[in-house]
Protein backbone atom coordinates (compact mmCIF):
# COMPACT_ATOMS: atom_id res chain seq x y z
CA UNK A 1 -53.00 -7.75 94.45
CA UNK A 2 -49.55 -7.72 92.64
CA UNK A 3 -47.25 -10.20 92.71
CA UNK A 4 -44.42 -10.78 94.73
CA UNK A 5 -41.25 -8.72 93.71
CA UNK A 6 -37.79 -10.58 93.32
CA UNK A 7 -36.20 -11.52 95.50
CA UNK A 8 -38.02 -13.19 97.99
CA UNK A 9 -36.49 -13.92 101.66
CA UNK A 10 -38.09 -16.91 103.82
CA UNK A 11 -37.84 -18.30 106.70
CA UNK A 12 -38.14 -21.41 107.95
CA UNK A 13 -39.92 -23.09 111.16
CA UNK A 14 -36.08 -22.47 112.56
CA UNK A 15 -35.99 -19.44 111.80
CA UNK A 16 -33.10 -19.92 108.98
CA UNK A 17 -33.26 -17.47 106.11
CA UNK A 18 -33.77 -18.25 102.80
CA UNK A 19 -32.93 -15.83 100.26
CA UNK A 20 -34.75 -17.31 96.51
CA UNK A 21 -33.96 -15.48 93.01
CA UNK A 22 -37.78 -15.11 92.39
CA UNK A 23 -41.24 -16.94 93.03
CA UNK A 24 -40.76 -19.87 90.73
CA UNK A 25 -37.55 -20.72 91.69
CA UNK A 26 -38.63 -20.26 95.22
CA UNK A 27 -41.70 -22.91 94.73
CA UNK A 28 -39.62 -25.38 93.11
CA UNK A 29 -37.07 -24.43 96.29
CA UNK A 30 -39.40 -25.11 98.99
CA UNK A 31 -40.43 -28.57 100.37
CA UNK A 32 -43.40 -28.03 102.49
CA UNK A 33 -45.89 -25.37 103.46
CA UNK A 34 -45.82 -26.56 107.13
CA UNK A 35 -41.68 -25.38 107.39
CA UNK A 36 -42.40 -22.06 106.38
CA UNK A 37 -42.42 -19.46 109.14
CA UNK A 38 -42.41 -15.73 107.46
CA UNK A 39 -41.58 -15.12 104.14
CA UNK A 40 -41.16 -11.07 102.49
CA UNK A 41 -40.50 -10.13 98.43
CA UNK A 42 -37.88 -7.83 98.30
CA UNK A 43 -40.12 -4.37 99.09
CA UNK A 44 -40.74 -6.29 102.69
CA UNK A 45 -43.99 -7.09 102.18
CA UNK A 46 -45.45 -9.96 103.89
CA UNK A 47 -45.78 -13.58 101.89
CA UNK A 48 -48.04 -16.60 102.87
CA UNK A 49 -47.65 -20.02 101.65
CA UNK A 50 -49.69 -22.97 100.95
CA UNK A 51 -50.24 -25.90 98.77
CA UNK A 52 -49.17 -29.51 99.63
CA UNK A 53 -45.70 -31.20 99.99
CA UNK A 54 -43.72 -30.41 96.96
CA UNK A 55 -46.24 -28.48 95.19
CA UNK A 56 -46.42 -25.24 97.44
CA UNK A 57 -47.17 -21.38 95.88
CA UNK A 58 -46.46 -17.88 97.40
CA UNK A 59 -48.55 -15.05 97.57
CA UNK A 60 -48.47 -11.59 98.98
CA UNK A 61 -50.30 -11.33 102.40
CA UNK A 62 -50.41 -7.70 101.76
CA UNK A 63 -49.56 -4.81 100.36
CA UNK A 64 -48.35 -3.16 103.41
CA UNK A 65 -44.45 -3.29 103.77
CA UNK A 66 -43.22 -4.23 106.98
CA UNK A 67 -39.18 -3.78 106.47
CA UNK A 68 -38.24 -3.49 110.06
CA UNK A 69 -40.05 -6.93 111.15
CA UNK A 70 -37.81 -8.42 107.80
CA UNK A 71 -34.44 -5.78 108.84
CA UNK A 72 -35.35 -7.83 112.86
CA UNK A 73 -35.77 -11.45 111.32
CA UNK A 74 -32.23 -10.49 109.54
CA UNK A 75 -30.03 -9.66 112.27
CA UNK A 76 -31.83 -13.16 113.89
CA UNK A 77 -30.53 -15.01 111.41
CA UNK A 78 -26.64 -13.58 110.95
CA UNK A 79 -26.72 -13.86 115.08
CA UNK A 80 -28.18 -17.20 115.57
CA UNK A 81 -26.94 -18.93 112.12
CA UNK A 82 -24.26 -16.99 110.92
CA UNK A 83 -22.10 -16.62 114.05
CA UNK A 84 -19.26 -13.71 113.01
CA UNK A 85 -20.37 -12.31 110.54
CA UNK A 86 -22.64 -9.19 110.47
CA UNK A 87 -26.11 -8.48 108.70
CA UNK A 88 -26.30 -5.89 106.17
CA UNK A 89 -26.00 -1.78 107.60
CA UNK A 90 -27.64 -0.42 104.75
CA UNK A 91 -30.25 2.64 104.87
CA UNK A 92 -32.20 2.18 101.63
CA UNK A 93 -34.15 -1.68 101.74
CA UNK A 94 -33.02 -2.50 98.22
CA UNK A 95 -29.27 -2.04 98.96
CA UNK A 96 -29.96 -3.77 102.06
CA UNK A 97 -31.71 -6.74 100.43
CA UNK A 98 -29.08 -7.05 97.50
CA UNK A 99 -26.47 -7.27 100.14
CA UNK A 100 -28.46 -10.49 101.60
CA UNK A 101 -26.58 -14.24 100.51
CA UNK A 102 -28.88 -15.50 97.55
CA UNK A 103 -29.33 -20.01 97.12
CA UNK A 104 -29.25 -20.87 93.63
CA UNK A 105 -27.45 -18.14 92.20
């Protein structure tokens, strides 16, 4: 299996969305395997995580992109978090996941 491609979105047990420049930064980003919900790389393919507190690691789940379960978890987010303003329109999934607000730029 490959890994991940940059960048990744993640969400957490809240369902807030994370948006990390790549995998290390995303590691070093993340507290604990046990507040991660769903996580996708930027070709919306599913992520798992594990490891311990402060010492996690992400992997793909699979190779199988699943871009309207990430283009759903989205619009969650910008309605439940992000009251007023409006998720990304785009058609194509890499202009949609540039237009997503990056952490850590």
């Amino acid at each position: 299996m490959t890994a991940p491609t940059a960048p990744l979105i993640l969400f957490d047990d809240d369902h807030y969305m994370y948006v990390l420049k790549d995998r290390a930064f995303a590691e070093a980003w993340w507290e604990a395997p046990d507040e991660f919900a769903v996580g996708f790389d930027a070709l919306a393919r599913p992520l798992s995580m594990t490891g311990e507190p402060f010492d996690v690691r992400l992997a793909l789940a699979g190779e199988e992109s699943d871009e309207a379960e990430l283009r759903r978890l989205v619009a969650e987010h910008y309605r439940d978090h992000l009251r007023g303003q409006v998720s990304p329109r785009a058609a194509v999934l890499a202009d949609f996941v540039a237009a997503l607000p990056r952490e850590g730029r």
